[in-house]
C-alpha atoms as a PDB file:
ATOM      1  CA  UNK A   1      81.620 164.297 112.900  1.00  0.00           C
ATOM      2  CA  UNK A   2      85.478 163.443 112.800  1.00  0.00           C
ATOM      3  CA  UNK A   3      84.709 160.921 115.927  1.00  0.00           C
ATOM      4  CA  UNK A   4      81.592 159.524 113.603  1.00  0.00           C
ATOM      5  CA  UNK A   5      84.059 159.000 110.558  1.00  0.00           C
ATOM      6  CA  UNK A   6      86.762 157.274 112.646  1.00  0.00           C
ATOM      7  CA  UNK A   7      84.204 154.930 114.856  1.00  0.00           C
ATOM      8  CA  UNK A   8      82.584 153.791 110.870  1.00  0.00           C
ATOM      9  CA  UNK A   9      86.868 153.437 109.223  1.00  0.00           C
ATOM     10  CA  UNK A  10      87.580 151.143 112.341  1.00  0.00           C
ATOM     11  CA  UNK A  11      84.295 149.057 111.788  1.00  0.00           C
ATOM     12  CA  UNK A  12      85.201 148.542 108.069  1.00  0.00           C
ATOM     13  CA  UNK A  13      88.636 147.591 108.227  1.00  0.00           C
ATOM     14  CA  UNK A  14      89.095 145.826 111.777  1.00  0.00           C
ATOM     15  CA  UNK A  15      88.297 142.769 109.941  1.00  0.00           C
ATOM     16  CA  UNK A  16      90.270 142.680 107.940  1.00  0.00           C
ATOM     17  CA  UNK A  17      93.038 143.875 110.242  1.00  0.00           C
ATOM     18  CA  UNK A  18      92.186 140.616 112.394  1.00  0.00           C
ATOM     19  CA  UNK A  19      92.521 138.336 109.409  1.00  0.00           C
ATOM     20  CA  UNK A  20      96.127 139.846 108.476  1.00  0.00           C
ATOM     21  CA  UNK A  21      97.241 139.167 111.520  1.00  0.00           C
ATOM     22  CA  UNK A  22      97.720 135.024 112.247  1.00  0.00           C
ATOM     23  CA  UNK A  23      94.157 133.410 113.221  1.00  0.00           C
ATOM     24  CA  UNK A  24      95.184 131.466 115.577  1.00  0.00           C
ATOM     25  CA  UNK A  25      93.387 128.274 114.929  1.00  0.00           C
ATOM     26  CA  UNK A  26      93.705 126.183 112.443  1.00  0.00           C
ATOM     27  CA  UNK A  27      92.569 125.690 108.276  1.00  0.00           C
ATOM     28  CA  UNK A  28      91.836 122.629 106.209  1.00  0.00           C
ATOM     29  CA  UNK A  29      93.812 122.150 103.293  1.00  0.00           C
ATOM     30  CA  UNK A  30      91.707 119.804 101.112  1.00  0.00           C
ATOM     31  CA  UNK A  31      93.642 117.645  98.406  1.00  0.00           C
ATOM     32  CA  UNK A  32      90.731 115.895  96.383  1.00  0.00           C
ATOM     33  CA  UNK A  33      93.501 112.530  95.972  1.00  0.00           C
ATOM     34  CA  UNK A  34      94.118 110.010  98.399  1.00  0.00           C
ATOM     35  CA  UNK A  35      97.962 110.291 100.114  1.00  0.00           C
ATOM     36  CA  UNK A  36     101.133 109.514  98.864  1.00  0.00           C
ATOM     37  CA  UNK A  37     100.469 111.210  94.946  1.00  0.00           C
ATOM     38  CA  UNK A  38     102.074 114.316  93.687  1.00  0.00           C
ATOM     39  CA  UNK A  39      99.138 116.580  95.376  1.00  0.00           C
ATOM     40  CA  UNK A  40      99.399 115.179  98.525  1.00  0.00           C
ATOM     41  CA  UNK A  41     102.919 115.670  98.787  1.00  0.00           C
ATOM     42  CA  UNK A  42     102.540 119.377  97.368  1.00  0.00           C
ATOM     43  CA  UNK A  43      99.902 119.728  99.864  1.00  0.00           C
ATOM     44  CA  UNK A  44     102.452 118.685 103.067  1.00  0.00           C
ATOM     45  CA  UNK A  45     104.782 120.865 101.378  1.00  0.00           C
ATOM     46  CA  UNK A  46     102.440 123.800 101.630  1.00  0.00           C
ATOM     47  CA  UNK A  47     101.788 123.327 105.189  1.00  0.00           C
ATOM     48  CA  UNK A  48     104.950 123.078 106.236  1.00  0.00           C
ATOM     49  CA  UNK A  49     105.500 126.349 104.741  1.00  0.00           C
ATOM     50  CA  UNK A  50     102.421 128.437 105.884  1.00  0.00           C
ATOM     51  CA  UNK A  51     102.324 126.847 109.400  1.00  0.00           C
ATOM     52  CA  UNK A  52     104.438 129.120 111.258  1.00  0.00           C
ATOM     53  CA  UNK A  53     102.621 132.325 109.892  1.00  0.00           C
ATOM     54  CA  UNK A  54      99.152 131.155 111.724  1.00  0.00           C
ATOM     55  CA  UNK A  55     100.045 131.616 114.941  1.00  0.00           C
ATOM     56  CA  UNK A  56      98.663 129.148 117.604  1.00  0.00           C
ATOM     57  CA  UNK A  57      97.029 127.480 114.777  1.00  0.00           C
ATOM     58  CA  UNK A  58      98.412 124.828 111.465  1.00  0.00           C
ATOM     59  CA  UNK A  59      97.494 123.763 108.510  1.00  0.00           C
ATOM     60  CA  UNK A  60      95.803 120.519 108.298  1.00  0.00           C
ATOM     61  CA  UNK A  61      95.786 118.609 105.163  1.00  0.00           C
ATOM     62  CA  UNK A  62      92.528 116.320 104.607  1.00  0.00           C
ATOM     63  CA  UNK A  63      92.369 113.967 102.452  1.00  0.00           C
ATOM     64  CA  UNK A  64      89.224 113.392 100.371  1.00  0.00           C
ATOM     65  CA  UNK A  65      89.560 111.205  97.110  1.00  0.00           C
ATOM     66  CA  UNK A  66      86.421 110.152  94.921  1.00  0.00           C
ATOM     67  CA  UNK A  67      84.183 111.452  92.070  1.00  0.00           C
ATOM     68  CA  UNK A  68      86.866 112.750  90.071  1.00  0.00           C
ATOM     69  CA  UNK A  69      88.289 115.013  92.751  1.00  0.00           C
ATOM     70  CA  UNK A  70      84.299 115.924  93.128  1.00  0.00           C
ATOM     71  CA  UNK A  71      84.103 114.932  96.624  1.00  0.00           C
ATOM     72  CA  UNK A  72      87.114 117.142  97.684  1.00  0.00           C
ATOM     73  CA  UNK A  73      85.936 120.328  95.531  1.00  0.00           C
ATOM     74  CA  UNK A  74      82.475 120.137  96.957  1.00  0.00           C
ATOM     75  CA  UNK A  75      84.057 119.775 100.837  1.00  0.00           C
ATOM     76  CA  UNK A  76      86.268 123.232  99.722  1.00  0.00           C
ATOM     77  CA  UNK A  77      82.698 124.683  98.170  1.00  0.00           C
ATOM     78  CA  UNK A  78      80.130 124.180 101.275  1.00  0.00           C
ATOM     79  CA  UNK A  79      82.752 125.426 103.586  1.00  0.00           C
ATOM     80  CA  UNK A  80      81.833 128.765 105.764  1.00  0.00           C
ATOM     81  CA  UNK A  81      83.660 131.492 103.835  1.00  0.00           C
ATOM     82  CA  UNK A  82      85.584 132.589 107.067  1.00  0.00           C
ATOM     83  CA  UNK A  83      89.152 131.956 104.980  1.00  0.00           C
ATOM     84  CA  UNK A  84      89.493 128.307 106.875  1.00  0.00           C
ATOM     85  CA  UNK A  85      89.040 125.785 104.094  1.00  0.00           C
ATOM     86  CA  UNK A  86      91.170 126.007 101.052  1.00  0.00           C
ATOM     87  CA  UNK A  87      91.372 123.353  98.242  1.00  0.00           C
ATOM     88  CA  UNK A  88      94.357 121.774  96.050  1.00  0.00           C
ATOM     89  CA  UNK A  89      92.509 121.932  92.485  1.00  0.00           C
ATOM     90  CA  UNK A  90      93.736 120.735  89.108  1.00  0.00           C
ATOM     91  CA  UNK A  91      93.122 122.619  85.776  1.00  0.00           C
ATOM     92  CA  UNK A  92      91.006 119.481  84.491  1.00  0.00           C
ATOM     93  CA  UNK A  93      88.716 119.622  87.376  1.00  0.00           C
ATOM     94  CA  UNK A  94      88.340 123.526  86.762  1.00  0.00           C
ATOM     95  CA  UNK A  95      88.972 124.193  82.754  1.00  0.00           C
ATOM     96  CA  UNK A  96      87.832 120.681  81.113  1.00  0.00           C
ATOM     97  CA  UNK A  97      85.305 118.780  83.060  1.00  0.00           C
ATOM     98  CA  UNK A  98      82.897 121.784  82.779  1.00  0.00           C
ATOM     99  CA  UNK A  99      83.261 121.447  78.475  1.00  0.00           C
ATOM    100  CA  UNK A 100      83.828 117.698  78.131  1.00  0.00           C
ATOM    101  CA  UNK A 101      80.309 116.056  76.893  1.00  0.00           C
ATOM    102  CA  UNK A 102      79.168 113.649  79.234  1.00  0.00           C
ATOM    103  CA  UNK A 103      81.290 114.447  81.866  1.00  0.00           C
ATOM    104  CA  UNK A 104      78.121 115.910  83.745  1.00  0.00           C
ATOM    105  CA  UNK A 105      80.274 117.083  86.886  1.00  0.00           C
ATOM    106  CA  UNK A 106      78.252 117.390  90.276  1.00  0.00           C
ATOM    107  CA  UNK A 107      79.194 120.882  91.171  1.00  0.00           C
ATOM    108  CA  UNK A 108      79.475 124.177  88.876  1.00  0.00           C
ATOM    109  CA  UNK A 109      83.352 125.333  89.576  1.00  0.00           C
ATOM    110  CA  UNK A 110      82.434 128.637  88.097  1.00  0.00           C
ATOM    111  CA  UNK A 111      79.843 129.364  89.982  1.00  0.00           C
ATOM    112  CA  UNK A 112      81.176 127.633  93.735  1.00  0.00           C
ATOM    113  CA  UNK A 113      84.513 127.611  93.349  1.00  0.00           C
ATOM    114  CA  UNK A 114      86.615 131.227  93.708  1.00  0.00           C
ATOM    115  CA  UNK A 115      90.604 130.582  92.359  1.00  0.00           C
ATOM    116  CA  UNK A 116      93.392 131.852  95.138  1.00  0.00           C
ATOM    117  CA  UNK A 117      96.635 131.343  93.398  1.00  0.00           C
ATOM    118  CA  UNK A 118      98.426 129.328  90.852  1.00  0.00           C
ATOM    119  CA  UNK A 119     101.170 127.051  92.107  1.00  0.00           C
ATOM    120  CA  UNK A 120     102.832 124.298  89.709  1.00  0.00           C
ATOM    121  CA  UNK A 121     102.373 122.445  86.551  1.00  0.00           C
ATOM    122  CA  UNK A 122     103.690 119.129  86.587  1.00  0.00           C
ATOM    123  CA  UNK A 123     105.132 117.470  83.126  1.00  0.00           C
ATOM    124  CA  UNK A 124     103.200 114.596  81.331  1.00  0.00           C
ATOM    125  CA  UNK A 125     105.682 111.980  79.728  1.00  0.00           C
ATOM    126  CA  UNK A 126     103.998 109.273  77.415  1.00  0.00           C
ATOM    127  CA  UNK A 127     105.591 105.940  78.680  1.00  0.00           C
ATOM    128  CA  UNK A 128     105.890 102.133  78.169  1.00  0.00           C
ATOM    129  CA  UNK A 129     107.732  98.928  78.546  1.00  0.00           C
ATOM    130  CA  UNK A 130     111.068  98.946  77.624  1.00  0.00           C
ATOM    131  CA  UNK A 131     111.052  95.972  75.451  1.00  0.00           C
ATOM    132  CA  UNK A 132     108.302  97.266  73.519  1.00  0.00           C
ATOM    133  CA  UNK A 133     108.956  97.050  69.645  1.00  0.00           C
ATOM    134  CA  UNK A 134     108.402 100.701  69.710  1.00  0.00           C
ATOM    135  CA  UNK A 135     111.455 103.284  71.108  1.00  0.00           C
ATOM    136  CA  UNK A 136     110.232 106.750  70.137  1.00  0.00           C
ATOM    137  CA  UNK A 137     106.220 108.337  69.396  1.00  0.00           C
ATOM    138  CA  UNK A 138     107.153 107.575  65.698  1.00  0.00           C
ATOM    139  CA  UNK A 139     107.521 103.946  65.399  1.00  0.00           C
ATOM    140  CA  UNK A 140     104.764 103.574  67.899  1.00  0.00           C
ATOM    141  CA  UNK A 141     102.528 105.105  65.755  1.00  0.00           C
ATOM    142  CA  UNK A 142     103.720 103.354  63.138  1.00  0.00           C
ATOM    143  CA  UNK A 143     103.310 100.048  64.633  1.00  0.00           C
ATOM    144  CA  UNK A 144      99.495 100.946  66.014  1.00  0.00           C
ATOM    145  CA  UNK A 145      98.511 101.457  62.597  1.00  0.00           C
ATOM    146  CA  UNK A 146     100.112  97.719  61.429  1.00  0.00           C
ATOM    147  CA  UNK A 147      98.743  96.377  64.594  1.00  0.00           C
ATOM    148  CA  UNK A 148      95.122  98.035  64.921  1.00  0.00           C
ATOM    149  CA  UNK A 149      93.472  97.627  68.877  1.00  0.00           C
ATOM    150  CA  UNK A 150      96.269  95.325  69.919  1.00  0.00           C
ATOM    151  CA  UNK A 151      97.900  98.337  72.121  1.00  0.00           C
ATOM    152  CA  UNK A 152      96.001  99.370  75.318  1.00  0.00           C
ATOM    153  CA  UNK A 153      96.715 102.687  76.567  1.00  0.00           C
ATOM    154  CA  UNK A 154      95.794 103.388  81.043  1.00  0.00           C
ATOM    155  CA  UNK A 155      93.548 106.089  81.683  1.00  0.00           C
ATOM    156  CA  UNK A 156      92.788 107.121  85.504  1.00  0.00           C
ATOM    157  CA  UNK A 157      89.529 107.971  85.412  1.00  0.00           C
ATOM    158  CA  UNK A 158      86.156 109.365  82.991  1.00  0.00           C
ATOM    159  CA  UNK A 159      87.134 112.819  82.055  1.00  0.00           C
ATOM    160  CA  UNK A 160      90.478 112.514  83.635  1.00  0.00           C
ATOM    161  CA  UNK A 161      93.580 114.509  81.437  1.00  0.00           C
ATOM    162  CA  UNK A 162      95.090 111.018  80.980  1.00  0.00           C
ATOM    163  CA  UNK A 163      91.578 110.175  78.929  1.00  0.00           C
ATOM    164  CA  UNK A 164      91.762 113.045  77.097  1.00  0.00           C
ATOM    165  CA  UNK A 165      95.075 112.951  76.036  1.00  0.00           C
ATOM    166  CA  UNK A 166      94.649 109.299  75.143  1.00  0.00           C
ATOM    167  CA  UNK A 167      92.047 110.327  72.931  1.00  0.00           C
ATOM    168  CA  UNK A 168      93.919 113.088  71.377  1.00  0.00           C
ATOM    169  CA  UNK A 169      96.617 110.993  70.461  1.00  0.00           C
ATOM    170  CA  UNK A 170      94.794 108.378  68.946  1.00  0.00           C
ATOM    171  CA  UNK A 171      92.429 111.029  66.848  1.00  0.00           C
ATOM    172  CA  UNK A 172      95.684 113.239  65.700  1.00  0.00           C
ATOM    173  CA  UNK A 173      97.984 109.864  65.200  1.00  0.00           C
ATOM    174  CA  UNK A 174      95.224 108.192  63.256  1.00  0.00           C
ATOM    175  CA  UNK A 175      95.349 105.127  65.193  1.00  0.00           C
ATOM    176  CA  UNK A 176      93.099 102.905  67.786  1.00  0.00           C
ATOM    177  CA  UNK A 177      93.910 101.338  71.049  1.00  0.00           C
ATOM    178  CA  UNK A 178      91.937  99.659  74.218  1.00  0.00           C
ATOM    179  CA  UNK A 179      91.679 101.962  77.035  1.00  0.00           C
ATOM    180  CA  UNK A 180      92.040 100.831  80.334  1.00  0.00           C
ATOM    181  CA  UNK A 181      90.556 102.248  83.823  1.00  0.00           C
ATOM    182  CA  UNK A 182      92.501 102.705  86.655  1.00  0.00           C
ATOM    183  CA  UNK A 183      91.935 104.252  90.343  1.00  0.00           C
ATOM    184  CA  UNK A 184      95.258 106.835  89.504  1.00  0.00           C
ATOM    185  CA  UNK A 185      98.803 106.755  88.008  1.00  0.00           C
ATOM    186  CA  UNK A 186     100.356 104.315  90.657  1.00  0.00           C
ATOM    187  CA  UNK A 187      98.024 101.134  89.531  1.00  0.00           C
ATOM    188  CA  UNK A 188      98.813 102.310  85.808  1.00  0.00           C
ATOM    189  CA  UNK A 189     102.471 102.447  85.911  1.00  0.00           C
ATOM    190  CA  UNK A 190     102.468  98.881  87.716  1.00  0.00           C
ATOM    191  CA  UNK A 191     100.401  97.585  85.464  1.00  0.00           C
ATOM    192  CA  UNK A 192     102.759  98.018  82.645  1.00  0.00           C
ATOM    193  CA  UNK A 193     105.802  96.804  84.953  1.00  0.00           C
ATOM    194  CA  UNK A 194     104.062  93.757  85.317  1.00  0.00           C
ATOM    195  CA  UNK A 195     103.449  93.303  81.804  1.00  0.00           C
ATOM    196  CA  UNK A 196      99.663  94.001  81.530  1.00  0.00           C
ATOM    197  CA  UNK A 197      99.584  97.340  79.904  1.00  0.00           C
ATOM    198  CA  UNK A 198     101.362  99.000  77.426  1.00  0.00           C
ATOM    199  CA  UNK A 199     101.285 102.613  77.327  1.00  0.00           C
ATOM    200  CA  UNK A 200     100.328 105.768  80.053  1.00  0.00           C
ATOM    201  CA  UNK A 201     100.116 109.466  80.244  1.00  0.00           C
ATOM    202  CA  UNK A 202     102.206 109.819  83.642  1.00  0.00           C
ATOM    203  CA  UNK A 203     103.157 112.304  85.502  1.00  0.00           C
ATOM    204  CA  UNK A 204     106.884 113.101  85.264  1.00  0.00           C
ATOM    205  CA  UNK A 205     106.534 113.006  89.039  1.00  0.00           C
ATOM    206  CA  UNK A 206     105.050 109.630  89.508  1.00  0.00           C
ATOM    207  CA  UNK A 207     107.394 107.918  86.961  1.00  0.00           C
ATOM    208  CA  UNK A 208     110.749 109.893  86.842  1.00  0.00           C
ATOM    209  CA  UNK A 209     112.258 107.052  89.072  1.00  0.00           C
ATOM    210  CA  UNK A 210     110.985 104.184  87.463  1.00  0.00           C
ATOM    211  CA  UNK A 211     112.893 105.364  83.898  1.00  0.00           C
ATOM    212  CA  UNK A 212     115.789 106.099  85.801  1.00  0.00           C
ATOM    213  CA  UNK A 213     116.059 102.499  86.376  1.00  0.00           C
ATOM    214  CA  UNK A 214     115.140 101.451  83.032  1.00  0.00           C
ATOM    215  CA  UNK A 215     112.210 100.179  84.413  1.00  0.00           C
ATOM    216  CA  UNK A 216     109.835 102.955  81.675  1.00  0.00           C
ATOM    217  CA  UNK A 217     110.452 104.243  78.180  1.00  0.00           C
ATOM    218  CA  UNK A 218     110.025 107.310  77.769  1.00  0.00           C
ATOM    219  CA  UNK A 219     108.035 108.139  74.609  1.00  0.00           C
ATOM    220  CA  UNK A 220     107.765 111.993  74.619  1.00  0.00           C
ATOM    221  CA  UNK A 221     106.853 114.979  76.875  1.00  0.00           C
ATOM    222  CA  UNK A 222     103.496 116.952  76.528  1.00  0.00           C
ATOM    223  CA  UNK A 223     105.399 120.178  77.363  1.00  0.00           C
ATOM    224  CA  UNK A 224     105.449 123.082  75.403  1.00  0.00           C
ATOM    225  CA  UNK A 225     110.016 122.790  76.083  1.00  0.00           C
ATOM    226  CA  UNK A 226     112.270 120.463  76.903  1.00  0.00           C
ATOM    227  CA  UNK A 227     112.477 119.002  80.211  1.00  0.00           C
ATOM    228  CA  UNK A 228     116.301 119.191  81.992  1.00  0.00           C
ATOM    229  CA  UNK A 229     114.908 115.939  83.797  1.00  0.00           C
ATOM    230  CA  UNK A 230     114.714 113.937  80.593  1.00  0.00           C
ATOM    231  CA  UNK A 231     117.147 116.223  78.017  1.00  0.00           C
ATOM    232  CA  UNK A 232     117.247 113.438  75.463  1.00  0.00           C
ATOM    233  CA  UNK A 233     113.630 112.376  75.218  1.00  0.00           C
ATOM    234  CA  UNK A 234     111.601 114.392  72.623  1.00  0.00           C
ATOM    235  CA  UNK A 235     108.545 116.808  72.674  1.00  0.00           C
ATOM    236  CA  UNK A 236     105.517 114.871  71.632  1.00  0.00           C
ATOM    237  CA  UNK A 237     104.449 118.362  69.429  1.00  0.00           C
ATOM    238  CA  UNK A 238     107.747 117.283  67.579  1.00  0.00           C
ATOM    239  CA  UNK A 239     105.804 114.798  66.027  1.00  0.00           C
ATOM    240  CA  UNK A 240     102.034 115.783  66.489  1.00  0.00           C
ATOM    241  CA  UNK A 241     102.287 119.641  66.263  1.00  0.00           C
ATOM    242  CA  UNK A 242     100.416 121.202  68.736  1.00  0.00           C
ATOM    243  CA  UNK A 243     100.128 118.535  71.178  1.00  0.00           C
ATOM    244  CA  UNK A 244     100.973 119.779  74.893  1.00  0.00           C
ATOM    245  CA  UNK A 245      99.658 118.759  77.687  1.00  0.00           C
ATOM    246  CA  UNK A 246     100.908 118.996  81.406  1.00  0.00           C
ATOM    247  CA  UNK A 247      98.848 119.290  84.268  1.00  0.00           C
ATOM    248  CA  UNK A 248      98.727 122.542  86.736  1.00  0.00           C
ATOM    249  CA  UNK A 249      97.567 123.020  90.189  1.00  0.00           C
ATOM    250  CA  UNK A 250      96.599 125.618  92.142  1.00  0.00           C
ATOM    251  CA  UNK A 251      94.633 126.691  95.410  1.00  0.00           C
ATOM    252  CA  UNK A 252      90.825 127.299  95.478  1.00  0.00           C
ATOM    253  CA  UNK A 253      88.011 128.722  98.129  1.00  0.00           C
ATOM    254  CA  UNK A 254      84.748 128.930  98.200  1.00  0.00           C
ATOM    255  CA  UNK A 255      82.554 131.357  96.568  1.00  0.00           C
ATOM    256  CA  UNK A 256      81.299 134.185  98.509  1.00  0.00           C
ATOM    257  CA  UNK A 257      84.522 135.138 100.509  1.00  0.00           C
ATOM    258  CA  UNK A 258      85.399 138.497 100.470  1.00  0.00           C
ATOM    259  CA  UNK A 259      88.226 140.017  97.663  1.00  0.00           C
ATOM    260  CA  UNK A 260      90.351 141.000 100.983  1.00  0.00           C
ATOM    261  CA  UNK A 261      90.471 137.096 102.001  1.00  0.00           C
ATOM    262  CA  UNK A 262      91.046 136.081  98.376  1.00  0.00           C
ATOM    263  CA  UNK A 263      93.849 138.494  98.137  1.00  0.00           C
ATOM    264  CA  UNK A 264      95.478 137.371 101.703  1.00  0.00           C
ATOM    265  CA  UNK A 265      95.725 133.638 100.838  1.00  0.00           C
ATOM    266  CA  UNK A 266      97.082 134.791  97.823  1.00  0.00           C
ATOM    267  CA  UNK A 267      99.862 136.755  99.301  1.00  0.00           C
ATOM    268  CA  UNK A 268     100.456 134.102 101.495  1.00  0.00           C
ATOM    269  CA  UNK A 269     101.153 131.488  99.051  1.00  0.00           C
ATOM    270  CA  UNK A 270     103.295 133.418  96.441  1.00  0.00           C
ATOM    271  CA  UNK A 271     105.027 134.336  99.200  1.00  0.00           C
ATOM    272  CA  UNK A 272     105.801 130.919 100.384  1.00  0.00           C
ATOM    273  CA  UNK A 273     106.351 129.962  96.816  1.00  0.00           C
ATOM    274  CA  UNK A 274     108.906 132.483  96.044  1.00  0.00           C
ATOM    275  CA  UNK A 275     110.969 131.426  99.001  1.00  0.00           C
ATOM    276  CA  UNK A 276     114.207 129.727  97.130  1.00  0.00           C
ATOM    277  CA  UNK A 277     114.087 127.093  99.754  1.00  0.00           C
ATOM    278  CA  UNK A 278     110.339 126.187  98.752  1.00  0.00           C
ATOM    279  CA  UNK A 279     111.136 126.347  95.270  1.00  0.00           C
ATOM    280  CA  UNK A 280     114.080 124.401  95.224  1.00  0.00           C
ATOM    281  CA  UNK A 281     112.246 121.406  96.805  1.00  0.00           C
ATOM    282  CA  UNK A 282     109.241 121.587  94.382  1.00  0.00           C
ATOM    283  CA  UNK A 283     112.017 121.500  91.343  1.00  0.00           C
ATOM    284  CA  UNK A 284     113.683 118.954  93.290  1.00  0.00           C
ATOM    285  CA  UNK A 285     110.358 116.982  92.789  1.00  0.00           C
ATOM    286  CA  UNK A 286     110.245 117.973  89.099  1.00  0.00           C
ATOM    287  CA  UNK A 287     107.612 120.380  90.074  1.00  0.00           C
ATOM    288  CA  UNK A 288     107.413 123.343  87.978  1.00  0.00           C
ATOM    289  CA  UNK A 289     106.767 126.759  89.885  1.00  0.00           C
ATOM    290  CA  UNK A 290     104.335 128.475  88.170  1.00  0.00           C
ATOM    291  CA  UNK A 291     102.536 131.180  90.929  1.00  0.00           C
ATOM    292  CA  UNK A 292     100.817 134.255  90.808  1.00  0.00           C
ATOM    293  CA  UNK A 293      98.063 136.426  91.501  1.00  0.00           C
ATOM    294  CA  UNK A 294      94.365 135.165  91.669  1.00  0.00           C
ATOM    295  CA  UNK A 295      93.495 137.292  88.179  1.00  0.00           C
ATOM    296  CA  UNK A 296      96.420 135.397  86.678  1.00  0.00           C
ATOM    297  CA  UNK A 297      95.372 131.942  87.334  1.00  0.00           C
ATOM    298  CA  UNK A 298      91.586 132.732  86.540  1.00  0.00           C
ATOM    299  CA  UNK A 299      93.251 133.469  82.841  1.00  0.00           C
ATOM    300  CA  UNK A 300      94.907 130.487  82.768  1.00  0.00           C
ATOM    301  CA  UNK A 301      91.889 127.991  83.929  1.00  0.00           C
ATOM    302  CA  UNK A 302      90.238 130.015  80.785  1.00  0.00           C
ATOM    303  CA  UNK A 303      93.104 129.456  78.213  1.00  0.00           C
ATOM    304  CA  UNK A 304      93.472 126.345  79.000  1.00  0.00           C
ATOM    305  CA  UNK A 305      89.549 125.375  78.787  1.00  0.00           C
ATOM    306  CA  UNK A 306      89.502 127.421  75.036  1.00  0.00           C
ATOM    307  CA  UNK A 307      92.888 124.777  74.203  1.00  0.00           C
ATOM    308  CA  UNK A 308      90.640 121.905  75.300  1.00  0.00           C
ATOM    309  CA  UNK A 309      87.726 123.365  74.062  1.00  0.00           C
ATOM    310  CA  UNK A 310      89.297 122.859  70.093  1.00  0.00           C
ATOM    311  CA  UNK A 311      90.384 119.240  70.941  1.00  0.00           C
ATOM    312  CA  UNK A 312      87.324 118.173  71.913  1.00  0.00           C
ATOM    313  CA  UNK A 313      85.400 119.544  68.933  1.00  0.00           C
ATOM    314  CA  UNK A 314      88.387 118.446  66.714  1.00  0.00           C
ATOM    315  CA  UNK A 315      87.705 114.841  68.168  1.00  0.00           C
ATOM    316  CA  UNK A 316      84.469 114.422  69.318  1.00  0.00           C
ATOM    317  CA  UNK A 317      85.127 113.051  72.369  1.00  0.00           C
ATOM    318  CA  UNK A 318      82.772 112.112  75.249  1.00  0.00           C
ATOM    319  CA  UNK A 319      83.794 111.334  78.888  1.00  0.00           C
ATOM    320  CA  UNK A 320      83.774 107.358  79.021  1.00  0.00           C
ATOM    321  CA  UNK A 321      84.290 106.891  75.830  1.00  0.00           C
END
């Protein structure tokens, strides 16, 4: 009996004991953006990192743009679940495009998609030209209301955050401006360099360097604090209570892998996030640090889609519109 009980303890947890130890061979990273944005460079940031614990094998970062990070997430979804494929997800893909009317997305997160671990959120600064007749969220709004439609505001894609929180401002500041479609935040912000746009919801990380030079205005932060980036540029809740809005990232697999594989790519990743090295580069790219377990980030995907969830009956907005 005692040779029975240890023959059916080794065939339940040498498995596992295989995957704890490095796999030798290597796993996709997908990022659902093309190269060169914020989640591309977190991406090569992560690999770097985990790399060394796989053994013979490495991370490999794919890159697979499109759909509204659709294509990427449905790559991550189909994938074998063997612990090989992860995905770079953003809290719009996972907590608003499932809510957002029209936004019809081609694959059900909650049912495909399994959350691994929190990583970052990344700061959303309102900006513009800097010899607009506007200098702060107030006289902007107050010269949108004087000059109805005239302002055009970038968005970077149907059901994007940057729609939404174009829409949001416009509903809560009781005023009305053209949108404008772009292919991401890089076309946006150079659109308004050379003069054809006049407003954007950037990332902090996409457009730090262009205010340093004077280059942007910066209009206000959607961050629940102050940023130590941009100390003298206001909260945009300062004005429009309530109104926060940065982006987070995190890591995602597919459904049907096991709670031990969920739990090792967790460990893995907090682990390389709470190196100070690791950490100090991500702050260094105004990345802010935000990790945990997979329980943890499910919550936050949630309290973020009930947040979004009020805006968008408080508005009544519709993807694409």
């Amino acid at each position: 009996m005692l040779r029975y009980l240890v023959t059916v303890w080794l065939l339940l947890i040498v498995p596992f004991l295989a995957w704890a130890q490095p796999p030798g061979r290597d796993v996709r990273l997908i990022v659902p953006y093309a190269p060169g944005g914020t989640v591309d460079t977190l991406a090569r940031l992560l690999a770097d990192a985990l790399g060394p614990e796989l053994g013979g094998g490495k991370i490999v970062v794919e890159n697979r743009s499109g759909a509204g990070t659709f294509i990427g997430m449905q790559v991550v979804a189909s994938a074998p679940p063997d612990g090989h494929t992860l995905g770079l997800a953003s809290n719009t893909t996972l907590a608003t495009s499932p809510i957002l009317p029209g936004a019809n997305p081609p694959l059900d997160t909650d049912r495909y998609l399994m959350p691994v671990a929190n990583l970052i959120r990344v700061p959303i600064v309102l900006v513009g030209p800097p010899q607009a007749p506007y200098a702060s969220l107030v006289e902007l709004i107050a010269y949108a209301r004087v000059h109805p439609g005239k302002l055009n505001i970038g968005q970077s894609g149907t059901g994007s955050l940057t729609q939404m929180l174009a829409i949001r401002l416009m509903h809560e500041a009781d005023i009305r401006m053209e949108q404008i479609q772009y292919r991401g935040g890089t076309p946006a912000l150079l659109d308004i360099l050379a003069g054809n746009s006049q407003l954007y919801f950037s990332l902090l990380t996409e457009s730090i360097a262009y205010i340093r030079e004077g280059k942007l205005r910066p209009l206000g932060l959607a961050s629940p604090s102050p940023n130590p980036a941009l100390p003298a540029v206001p909260l945009l809740q300062d004005t429009l209570p309530g109104f926060v809005g940065d982006v987070g990232y995190g890591v995602v697999i597919a459904a049907g892998h096991s709670a031990e594989m969920v739990e090792l790519w967790s460990r893995r990743l907090n682990q390389a996030m709470d190196r100070p090295d690791f950490r100090h580069r991500l702050e260094a790219l105004h990345m802010i640090p935000v990790n945990g377990s997979a329980e943890a980030y499910r919550a936050e995907i949630l309290a973020d889609r009930e947040t979004w969830r009020r805006v968008i009956q408080a508005t009544g907005m519709r993807a694409g519109e």
